[in-house]
Protein backbone atom coordinates (compact mmCIF):
# COMPACT_ATOMS: atom_id res chain seq x y z
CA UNK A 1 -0.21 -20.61 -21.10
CA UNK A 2 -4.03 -20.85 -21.58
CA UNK A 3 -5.53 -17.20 -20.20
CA UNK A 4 -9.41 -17.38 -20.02
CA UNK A 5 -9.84 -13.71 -20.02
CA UNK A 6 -7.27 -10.98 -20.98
CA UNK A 7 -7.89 -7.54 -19.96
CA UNK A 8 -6.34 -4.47 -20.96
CA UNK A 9 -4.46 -2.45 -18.24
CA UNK A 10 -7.16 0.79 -16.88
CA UNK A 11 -4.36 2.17 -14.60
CA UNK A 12 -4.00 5.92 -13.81
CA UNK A 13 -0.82 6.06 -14.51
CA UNK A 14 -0.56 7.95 -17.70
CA UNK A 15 -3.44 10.38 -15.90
CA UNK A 16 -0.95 11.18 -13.55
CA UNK A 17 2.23 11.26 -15.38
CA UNK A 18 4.88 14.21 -15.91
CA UNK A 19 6.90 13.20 -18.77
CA UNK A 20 9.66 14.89 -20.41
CA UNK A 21 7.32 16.52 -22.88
CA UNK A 22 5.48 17.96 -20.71
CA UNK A 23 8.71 19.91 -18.82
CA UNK A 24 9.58 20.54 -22.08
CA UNK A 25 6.46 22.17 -23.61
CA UNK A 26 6.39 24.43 -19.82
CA UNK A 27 9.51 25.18 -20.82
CA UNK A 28 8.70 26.73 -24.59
CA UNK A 29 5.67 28.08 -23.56
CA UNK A 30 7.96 30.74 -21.10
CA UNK A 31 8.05 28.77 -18.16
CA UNK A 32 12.43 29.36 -18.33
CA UNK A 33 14.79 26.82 -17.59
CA UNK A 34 13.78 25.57 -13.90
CA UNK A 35 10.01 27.49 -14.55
CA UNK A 36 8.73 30.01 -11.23
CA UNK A 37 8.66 29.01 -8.12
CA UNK A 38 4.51 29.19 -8.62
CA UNK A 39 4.44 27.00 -11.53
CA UNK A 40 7.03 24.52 -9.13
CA UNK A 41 4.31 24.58 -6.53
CA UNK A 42 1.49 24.24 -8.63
CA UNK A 43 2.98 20.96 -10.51
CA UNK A 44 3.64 19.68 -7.29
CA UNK A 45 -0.16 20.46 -5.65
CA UNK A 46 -1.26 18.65 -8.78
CA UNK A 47 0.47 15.79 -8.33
CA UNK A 48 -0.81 15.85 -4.52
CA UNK A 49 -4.40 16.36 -5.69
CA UNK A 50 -3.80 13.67 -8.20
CA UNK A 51 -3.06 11.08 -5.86
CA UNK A 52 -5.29 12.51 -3.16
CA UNK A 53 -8.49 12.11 -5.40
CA UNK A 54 -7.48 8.27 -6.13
CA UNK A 55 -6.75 8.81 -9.93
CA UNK A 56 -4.05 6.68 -10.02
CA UNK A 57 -6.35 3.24 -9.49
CA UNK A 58 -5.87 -0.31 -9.78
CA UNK A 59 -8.76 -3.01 -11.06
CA UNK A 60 -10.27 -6.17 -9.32
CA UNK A 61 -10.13 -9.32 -11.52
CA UNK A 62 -11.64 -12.08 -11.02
CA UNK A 63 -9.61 -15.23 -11.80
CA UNK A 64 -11.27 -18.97 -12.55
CA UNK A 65 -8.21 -20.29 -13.94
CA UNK A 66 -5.39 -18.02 -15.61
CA UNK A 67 -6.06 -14.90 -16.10
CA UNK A 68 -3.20 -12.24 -17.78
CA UNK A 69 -2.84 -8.41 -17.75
CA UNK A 70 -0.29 -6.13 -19.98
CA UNK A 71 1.29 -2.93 -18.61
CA UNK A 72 4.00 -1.11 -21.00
CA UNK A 73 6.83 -0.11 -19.81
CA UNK A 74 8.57 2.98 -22.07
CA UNK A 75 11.88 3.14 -20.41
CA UNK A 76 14.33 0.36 -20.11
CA UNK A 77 15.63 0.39 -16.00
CA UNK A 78 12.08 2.01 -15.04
CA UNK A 79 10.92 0.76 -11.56
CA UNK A 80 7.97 -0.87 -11.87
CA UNK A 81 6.37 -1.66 -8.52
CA UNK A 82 3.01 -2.96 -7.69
CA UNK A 83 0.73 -5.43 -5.31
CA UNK A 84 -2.33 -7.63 -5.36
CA UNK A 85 -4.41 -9.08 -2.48
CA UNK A 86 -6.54 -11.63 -2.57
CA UNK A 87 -10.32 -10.20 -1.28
CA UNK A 88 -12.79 -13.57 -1.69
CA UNK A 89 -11.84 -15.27 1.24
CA UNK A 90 -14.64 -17.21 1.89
CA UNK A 91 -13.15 -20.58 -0.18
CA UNK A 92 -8.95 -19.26 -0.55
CA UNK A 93 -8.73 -19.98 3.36
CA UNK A 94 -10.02 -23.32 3.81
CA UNK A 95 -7.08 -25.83 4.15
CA UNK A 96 -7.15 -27.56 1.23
CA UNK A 97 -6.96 -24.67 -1.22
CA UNK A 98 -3.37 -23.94 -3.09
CA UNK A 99 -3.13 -20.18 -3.39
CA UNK A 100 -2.59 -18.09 -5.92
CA UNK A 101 0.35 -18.24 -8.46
CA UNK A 102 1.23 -14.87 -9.58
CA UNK A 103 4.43 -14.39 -12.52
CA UNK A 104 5.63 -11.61 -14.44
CA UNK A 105 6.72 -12.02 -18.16
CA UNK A 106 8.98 -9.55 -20.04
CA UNK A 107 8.64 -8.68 -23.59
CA UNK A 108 11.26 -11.35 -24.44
CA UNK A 109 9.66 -13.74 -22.99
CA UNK A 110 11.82 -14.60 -19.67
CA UNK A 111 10.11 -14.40 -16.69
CA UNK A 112 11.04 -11.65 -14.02
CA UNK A 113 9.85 -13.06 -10.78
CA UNK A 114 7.20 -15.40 -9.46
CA UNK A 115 4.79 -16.10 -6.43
CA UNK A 116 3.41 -19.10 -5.49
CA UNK A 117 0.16 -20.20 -3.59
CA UNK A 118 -0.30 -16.41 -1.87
CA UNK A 119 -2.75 -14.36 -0.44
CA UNK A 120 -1.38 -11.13 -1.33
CA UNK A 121 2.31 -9.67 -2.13
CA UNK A 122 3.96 -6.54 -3.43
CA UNK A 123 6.32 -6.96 -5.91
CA UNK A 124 9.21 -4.63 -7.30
CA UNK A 125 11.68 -4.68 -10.28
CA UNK A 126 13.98 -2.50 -12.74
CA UNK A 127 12.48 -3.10 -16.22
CA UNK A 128 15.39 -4.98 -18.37
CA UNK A 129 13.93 -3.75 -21.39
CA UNK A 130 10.76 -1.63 -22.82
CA UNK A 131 7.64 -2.93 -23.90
CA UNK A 132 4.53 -4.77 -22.62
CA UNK A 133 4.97 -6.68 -19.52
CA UNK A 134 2.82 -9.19 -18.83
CA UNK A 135 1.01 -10.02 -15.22
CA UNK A 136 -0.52 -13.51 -15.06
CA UNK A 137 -2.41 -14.81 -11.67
CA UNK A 138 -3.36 -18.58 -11.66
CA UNK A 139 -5.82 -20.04 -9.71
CA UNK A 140 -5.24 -23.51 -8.72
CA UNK A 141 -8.60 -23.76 -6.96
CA UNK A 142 -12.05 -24.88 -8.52
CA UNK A 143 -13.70 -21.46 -7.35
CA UNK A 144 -13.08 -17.95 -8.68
CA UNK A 145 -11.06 -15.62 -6.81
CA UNK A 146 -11.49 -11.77 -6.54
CA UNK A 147 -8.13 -10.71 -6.96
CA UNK A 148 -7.19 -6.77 -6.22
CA UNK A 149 -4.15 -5.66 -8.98
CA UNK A 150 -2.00 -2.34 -8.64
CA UNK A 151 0.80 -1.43 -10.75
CA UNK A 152 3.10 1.12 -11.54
CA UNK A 153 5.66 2.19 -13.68
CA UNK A 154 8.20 5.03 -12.22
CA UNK A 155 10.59 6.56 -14.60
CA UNK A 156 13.01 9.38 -13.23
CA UNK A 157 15.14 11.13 -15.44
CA UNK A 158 18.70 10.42 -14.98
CA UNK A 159 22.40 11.99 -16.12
CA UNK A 160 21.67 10.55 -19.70
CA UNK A 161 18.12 12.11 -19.94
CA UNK A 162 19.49 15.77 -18.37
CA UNK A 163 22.37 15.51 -21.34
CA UNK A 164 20.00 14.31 -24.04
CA UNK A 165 17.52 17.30 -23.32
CA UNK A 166 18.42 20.63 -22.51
CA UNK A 167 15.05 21.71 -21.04
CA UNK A 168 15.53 19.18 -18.43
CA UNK A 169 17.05 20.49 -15.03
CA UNK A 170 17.96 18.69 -11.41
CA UNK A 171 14.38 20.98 -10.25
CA UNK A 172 12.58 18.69 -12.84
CA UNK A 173 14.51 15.42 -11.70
CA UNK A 174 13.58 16.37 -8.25
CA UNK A 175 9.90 16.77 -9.12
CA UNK A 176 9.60 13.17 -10.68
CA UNK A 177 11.42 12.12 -7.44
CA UNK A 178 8.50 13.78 -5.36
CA UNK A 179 5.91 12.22 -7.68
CA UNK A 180 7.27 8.80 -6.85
CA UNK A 181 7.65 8.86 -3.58
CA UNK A 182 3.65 10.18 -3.66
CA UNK A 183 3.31 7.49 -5.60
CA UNK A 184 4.47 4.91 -3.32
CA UNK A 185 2.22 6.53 -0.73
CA UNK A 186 -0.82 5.76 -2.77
CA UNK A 187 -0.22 2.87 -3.90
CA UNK A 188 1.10 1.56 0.44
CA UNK A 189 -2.26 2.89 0.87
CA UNK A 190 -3.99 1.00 -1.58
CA UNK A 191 -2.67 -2.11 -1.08
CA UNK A 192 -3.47 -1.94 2.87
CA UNK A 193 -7.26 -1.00 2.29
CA UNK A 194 -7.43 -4.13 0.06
CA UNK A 195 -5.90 -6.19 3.21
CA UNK A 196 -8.44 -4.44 5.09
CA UNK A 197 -11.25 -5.30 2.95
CA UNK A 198 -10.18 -8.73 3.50
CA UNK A 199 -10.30 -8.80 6.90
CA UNK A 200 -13.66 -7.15 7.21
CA UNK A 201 -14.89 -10.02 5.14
CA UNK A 202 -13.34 -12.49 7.47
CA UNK A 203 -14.91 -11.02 9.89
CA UNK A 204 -18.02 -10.71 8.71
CA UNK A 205 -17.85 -14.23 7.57
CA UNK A 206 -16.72 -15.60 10.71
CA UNK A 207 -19.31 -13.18 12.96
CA UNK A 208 -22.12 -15.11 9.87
CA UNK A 209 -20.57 -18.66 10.89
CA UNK A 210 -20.86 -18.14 14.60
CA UNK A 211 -24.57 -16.51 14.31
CA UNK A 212 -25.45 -19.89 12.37
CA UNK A 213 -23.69 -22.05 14.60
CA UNK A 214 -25.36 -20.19 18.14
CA UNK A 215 -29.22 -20.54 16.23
CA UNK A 216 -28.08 -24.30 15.33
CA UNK A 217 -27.05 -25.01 18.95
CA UNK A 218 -30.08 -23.43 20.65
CA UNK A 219 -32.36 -25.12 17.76
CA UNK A 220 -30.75 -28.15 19.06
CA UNK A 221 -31.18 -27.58 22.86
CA UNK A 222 -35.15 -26.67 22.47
CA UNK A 223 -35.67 -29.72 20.53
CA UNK A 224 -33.63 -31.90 23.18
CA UNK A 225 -35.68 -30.25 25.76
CA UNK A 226 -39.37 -30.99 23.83
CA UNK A 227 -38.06 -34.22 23.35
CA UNK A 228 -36.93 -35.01 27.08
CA UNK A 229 -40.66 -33.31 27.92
CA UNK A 230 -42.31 -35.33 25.43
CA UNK A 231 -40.67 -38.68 26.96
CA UNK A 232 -40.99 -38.05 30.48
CA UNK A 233 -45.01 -37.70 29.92
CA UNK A 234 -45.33 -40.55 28.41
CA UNK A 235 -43.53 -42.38 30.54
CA UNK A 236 -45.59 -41.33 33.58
CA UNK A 237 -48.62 -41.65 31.77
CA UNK A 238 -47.78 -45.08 30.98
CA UNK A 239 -47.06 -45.97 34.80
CA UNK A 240 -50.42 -44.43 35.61
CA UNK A 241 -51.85 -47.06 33.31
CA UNK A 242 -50.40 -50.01 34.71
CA UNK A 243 -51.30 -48.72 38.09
CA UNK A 244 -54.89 -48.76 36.97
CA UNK A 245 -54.84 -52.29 35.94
């Protein structure tokens, strides 16, 4: 597959991630076994203010033909969860355009699930294996298309990961729970205000159309009208003339 332009993935993500190190190190530095109910708080106002403040962001790509972007994905099983939307409307909706093909690759190779000739879908799926994933949109159409692109990649410490490191505990499992579930939020939220976006360009676009169409029609009826005016004069001034003779 031919990819005209191939852009590196700018999401949020790792600005907003709590790994394992990072329980670990608050764990070292004195923060005990499940840390203080302050330092609990304060991860978890964080994580609010994170996603409040729109850190974790998606990017806008515009696609002419194929274009490819790779996410990695350090946890085999991680969720990895995501949507696009379609915002240049103006050409996608006329009725001979195809849509937008959307596919996921894995590292291997095989590919994880498709779309085909969409406006806009949200997509889910447990990593088979770690490594960079790769999101390719293809536009079928002659004119570029200003595609929005979220995605993220949840990882919540399981039995294994509380076994294989003693400084995790079921208050730090339930913290990356919370910071998924905010993460859903965000990214629900994200994915309607790019639906929104394009159906304020519809709008617009349509309200454009309809202005154009109203000036064309009255254009239309004053020059009907001159031209009935202009033919009824000369019309009676011709029948004056032959009156005359």
């Amino acid at each position: 597959m031919n990819s005209s332009r191939v852009q590196p993935s700018v999401f949020g993500r790792r600005s907003c991630w709590l790994t394992r190190d990072h329980f670990k190190r608050r764990a070292e530095s004195g923060g005990g076994a499940g840390g203080t109910m302050g330092e609990r708080m304060s991860v978890s106002f964080l994580l609010c203010l994170c996603l409040a403040l729109g850190v974790c962001q998606g990017l806008q790509i515009v696609v002419q033909n194929t274009d490819c972007v790779y996410e990695n994905v350090e946890y085999e099983g991680d969720l990895v969860t995501g949507n696009f939307v379609v915002i240049d409307h103006e050409y996608f909706w006329g009725e001979d355009h195809p849509g937008i093909d959307f596919s996921v690759t894995a590292p291997a190779g095989t590919v994880v699930l498709t779309h085909q000739g969409t406006a806009g879908e949200k997509f889910e799926f447990r990593a088979p294996r770690r490594g960079a994933y790769k999101f390719c949109f293809h536009n079928k159409g002659s004119a570029p298309e200003n595609i929005a692109f979220y995605v993220h990649v949840g990882h919540i410490p399981d039995a294994h990961d509380l076994a294989k490191d003693e400084h995790l505990n079921p208050v730090n499992v339930k913290i990356a729970e919370l910071r998924e579930a905010l993460e859903a939020v965000s990214a629900e939220q994200q994915y309607l205000r790019a639906r929104d976006l394009r159906h304020r360009y519809t709008v617009e676009s349509t309200q454009k159309r309809l202005l154009g169409y109203t000036v064309a029609e009255y254009m239309a009826l004053i020059v009907a009208s001159l031209s009935q005016v202009y033919l009824i004069r000369r019309m009676f001034n011709k029948r004056v003339g032959y009156n005359r003779v």
